[in-house]
Protein backbone atom coordinates (compact mmCIF):
# COMPACT_ATOMS: atom_id res chain seq x y z
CA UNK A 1 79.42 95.11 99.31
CA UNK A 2 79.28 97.14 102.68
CA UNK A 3 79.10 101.25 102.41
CA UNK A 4 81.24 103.27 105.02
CA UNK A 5 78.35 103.23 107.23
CA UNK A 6 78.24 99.75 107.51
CA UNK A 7 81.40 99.30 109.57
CA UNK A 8 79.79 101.93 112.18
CA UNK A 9 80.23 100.27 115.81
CA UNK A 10 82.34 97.81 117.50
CA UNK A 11 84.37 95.17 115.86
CA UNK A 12 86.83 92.11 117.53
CA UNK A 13 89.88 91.81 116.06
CA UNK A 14 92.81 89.30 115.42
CA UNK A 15 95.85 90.10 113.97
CA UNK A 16 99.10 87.96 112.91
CA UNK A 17 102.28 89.40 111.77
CA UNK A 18 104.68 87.02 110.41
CA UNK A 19 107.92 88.70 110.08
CA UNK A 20 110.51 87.21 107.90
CA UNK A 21 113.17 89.77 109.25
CA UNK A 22 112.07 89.24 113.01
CA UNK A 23 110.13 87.87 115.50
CA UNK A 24 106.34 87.20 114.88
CA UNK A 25 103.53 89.00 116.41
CA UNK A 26 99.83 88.91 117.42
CA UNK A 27 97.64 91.25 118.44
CA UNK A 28 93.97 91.32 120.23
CA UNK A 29 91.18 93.59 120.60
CA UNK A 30 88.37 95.73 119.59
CA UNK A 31 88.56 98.04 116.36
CA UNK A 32 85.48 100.76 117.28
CA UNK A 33 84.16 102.76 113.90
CA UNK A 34 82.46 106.15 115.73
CA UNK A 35 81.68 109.13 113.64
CA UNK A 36 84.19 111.44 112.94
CA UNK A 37 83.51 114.85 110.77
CA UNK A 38 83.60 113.91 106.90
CA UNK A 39 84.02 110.09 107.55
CA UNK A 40 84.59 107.08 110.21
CA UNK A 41 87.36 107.42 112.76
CA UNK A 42 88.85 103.80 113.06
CA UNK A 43 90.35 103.14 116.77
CA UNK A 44 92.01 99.86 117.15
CA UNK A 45 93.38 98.82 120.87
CA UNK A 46 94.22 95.88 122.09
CA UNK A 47 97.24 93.64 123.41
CA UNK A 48 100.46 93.22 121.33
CA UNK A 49 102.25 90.40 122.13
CA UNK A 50 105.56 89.98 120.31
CA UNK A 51 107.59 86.35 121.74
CA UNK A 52 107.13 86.81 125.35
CA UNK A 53 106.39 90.28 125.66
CA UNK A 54 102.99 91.67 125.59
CA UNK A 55 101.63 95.15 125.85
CA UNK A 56 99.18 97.83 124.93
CA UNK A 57 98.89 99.00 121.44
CA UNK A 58 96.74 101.55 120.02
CA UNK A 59 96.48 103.18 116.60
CA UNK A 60 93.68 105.34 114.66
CA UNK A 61 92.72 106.14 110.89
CA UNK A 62 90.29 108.02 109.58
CA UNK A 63 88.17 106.38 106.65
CA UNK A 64 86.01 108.49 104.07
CA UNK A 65 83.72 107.44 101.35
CA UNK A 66 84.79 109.01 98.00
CA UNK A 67 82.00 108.27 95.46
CA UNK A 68 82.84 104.41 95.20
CA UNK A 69 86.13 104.56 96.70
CA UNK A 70 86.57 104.33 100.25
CA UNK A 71 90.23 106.72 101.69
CA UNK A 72 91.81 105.53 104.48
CA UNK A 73 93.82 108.55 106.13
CA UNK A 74 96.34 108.48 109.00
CA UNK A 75 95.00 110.17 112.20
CA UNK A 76 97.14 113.16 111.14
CA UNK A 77 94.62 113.50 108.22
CA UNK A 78 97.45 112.71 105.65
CA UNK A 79 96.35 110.09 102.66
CA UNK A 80 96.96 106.12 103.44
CA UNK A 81 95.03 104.24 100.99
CA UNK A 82 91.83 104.07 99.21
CA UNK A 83 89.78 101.15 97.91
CA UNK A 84 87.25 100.25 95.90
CA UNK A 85 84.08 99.48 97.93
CA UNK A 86 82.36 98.25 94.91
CA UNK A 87 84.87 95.03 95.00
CA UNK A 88 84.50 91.79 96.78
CA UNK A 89 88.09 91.50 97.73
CA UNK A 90 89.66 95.23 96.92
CA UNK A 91 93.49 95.66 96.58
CA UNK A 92 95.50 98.86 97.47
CA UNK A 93 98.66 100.49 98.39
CA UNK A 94 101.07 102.99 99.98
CA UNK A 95 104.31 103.76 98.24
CA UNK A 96 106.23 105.25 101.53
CA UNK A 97 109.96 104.97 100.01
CA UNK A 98 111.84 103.02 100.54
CA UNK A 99 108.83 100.71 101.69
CA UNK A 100 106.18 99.43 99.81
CA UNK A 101 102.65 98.21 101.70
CA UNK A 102 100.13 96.03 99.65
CA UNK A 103 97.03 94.93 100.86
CA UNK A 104 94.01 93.15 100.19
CA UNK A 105 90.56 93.07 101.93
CA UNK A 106 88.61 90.53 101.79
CA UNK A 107 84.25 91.20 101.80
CA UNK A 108 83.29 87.66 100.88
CA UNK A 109 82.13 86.60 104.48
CA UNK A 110 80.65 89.78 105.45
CA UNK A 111 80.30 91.10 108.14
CA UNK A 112 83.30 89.02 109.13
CA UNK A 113 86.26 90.38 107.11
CA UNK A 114 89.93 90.74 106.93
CA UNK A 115 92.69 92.94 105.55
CA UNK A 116 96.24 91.42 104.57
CA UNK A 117 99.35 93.58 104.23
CA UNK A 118 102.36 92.41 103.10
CA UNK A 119 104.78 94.96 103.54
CA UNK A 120 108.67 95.25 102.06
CA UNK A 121 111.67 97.26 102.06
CA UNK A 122 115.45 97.81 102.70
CA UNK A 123 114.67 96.65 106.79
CA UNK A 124 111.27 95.72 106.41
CA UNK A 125 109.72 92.30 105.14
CA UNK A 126 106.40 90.64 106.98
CA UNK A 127 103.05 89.64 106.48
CA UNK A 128 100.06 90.81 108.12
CA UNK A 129 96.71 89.69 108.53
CA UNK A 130 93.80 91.22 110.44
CA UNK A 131 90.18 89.65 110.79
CA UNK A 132 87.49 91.58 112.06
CA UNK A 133 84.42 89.65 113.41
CA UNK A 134 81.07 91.93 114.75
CA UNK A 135 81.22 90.02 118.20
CA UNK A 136 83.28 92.54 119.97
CA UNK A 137 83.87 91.72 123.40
């Protein structure tokens, strides 16, 4: 199973977000791991395009290797998730009441791999899946 170290560099992405409250979504770009003090800093940028409307979207995490746990942190520093690197296809979550997000990576086809949230609450119900291919453009 990959260490931290092996998602160092550039990375294409896809995303799909199927939104049962809401339009869909899809999103394209490049998710760049660079070195960050204590861990990885994960950028992802790229073109939103939700129905009709498209537009730059940008967000960053910070993930750390914790003996065989990998923490994913907010860019803020506060904790996300963590996982357990050991696994093929890992599970987590993030209790952020009254929302609940799941997900589940999936190593099997490494270095191509993908996360899937699927993410609920009071105003709040869709599924999303990323895939991350080493191709970056």
């Amino acid at each position: 199973m990959p260490e931290l170290a092996d998602f160092e560099g550039d990375w294409r992405i896809e995303r799909s977000v199927r939104n049962a409250m809401g339009e869909d979504a899809h999103f394209a770009g490049v998710a760049a791991f660079t070195p960050a003090p204590g861990g990885l800093r994960l950028t992802e940028a790229g073109e939103m395009r939700i129905g009709t409307q498209g537009f730059h979207a940008e967000r960053r995490y910070l993930w750390q290797q914790v003996d065989n746990l990998i923490h994913v942190r907010f860019d803020d520093g506060r904790f996300f998730h963590a996982f357990d690197a050991r696994t093929v296809t890992p599970a987590a979550h993030h209790d952020c009441a009254p929302d609940v997000y799941r997900v589940h990576y999936d190593f099997s086809a490494w270095p191509t791999w993908r996360a899937e949230w699927h993410v609920r609450g009071p105003r709040k119900d869709y599924r999303m899946c990323s895939r991350y291919f080493r191709d970056a453009a």
